[in-house]
Every structure is written in structure tokens, then in C-alpha cells.
Protein backbone atom coordinates (compact mmCIF):
# COMPACT_ATOMS: atom_id res chain seq x y z
CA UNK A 1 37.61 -10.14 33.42
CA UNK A 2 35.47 -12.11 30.82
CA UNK A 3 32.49 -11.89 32.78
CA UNK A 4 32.62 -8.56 33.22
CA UNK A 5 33.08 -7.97 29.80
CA UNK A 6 30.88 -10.06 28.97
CA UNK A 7 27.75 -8.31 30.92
CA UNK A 8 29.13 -5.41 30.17
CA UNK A 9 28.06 -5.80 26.75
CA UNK A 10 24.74 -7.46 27.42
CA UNK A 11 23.93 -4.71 29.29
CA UNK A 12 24.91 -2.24 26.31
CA UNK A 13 23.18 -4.20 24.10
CA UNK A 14 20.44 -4.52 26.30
CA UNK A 15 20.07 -0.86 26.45
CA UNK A 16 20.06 -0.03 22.56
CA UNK A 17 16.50 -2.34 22.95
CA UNK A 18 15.18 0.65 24.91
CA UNK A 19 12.03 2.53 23.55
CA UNK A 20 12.16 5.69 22.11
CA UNK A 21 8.47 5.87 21.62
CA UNK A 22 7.17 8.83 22.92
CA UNK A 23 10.75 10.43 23.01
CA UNK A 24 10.20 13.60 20.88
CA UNK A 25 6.53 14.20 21.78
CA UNK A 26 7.34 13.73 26.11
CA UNK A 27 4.32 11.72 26.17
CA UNK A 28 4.23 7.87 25.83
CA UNK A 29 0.36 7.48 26.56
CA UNK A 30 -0.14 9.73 23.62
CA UNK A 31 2.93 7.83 21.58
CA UNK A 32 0.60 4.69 21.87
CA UNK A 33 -2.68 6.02 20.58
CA UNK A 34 -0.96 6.37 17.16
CA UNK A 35 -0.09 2.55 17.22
CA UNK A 36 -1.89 1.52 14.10
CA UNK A 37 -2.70 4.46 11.88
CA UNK A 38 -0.49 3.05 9.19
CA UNK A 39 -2.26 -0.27 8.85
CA UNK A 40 -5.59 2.10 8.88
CA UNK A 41 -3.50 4.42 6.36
CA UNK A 42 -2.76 1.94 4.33
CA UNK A 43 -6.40 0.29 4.66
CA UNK A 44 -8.51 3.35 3.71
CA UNK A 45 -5.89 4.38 0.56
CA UNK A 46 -6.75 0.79 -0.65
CA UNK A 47 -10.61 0.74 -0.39
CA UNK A 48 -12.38 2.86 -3.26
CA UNK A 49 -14.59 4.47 -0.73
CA UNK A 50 -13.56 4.48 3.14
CA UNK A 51 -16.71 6.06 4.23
CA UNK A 52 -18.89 3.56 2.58
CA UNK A 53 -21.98 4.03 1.44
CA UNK A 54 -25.79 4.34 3.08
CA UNK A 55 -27.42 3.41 -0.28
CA UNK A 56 -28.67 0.18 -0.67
CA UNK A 57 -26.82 -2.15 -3.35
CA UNK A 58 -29.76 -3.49 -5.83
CA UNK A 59 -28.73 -6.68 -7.78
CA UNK A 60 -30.57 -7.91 -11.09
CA UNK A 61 -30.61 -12.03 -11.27
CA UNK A 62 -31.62 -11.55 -14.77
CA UNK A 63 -28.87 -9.30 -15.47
CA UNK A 64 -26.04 -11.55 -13.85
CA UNK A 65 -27.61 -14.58 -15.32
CA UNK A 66 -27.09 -13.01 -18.67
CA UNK A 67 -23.52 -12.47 -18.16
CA UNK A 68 -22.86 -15.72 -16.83
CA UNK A 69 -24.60 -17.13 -20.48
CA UNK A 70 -22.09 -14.79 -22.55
CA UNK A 71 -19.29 -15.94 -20.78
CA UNK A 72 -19.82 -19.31 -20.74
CA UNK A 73 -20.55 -18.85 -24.81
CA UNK A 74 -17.45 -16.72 -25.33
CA UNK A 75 -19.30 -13.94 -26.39
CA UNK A 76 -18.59 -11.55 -24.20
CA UNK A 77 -16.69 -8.26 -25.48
CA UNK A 78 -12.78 -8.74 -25.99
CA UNK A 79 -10.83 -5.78 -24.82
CA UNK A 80 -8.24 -4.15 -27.33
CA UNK A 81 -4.85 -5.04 -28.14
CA UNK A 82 -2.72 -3.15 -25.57
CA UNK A 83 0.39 -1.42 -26.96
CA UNK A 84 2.78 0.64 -25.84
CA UNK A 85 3.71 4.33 -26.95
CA UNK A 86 7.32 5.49 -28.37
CA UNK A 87 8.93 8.98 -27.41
CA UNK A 88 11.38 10.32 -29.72
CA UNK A 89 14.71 11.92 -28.75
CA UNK A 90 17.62 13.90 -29.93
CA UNK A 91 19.87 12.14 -27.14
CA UNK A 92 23.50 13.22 -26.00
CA UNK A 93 22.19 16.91 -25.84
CA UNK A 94 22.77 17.36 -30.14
CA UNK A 95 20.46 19.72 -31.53
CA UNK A 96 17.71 18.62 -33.88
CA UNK A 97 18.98 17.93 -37.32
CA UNK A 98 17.55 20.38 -39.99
């Protein structure tokens, strides 16, 4: 009785490890050509431009060389103090106070 119980429930837990891929659609061939579009999804919404571009990138040595000096110096440009912005509220649904 315990082995039959026993594959019983393999066999139903077996069967919950069936593929449903292609279910809706009737068509797993076509289910399997969509493997991957949300890693490409996810790709192209991280790069700034998915297409890329046909123009050639230019670089200036004496431009890069520069920056490299100012760093190295500390002079480069600090950026701002970044703060953060207050909205004021009534709260609890009062009206405004006159």
C-alpha cells in the first residue's frame, strides 16, 4: 500500500513538472522562438542606443590628456551640493488655516 502511494505521488508530482509552453498559443515550435526576448528586452532598454550608430567615434589625445592633468591636479569642476526639496501639507484632510 506504501508503494503505491508512494508512486502515486511521484507520478502526480511528476506531472505538475509538465510544460505548458505553447499551451495557449497551440503551437510549441512557435512557443520556443520567443525564448529570450526578455534578456533582449531587458538588453536594448539598458543600452542608450540599440541600433547603434554608423558614424565613426573621433577621439582627441590632446583633449583626454588634458583631463587626465585636471584630475590628477584636483582641478576639475566640483558638482553642486545636492539637496532635497520639501512639499507642504494640510494633512488629516483639515482645511487650510486662514
Amino acid at each position: 500500500m506504501i508503494k503505491t502511494t508512494s508512486a502515486f505521488l511521484a507520478l502526480l508530482a511528476l506531472g505538475a513538472c509538465a510544460s505548458e509552453i505553447g499551451y495557449h498559443t497551440g503551437s510549441l515550435s512557435a512557443a520556443n522562438e520567443q525564448h529570450g526576448d526578455a534578456v533582449r528586452q531587458n538588453i536594448a532598454a539598458q543600452t542608450v542606443n540599440p541600433a547603434g550608430s554608423s558614424a565613426d567615434v573621433t577621439a582627441s589625445g590632446a583633449r583626454v590628456s588634458k583631463a587626465i592633468q585636471a584630475y590628477t591636479a584636483d582641478k576639475v569642476e566640483k558638482p553642486g551640493s545636492a539637496g532635497t526639496t520639501s512639499v507642504g501639507s494640510q494633512g488629516g484632510g483639515q482645511p487650510a488655516a486662514k
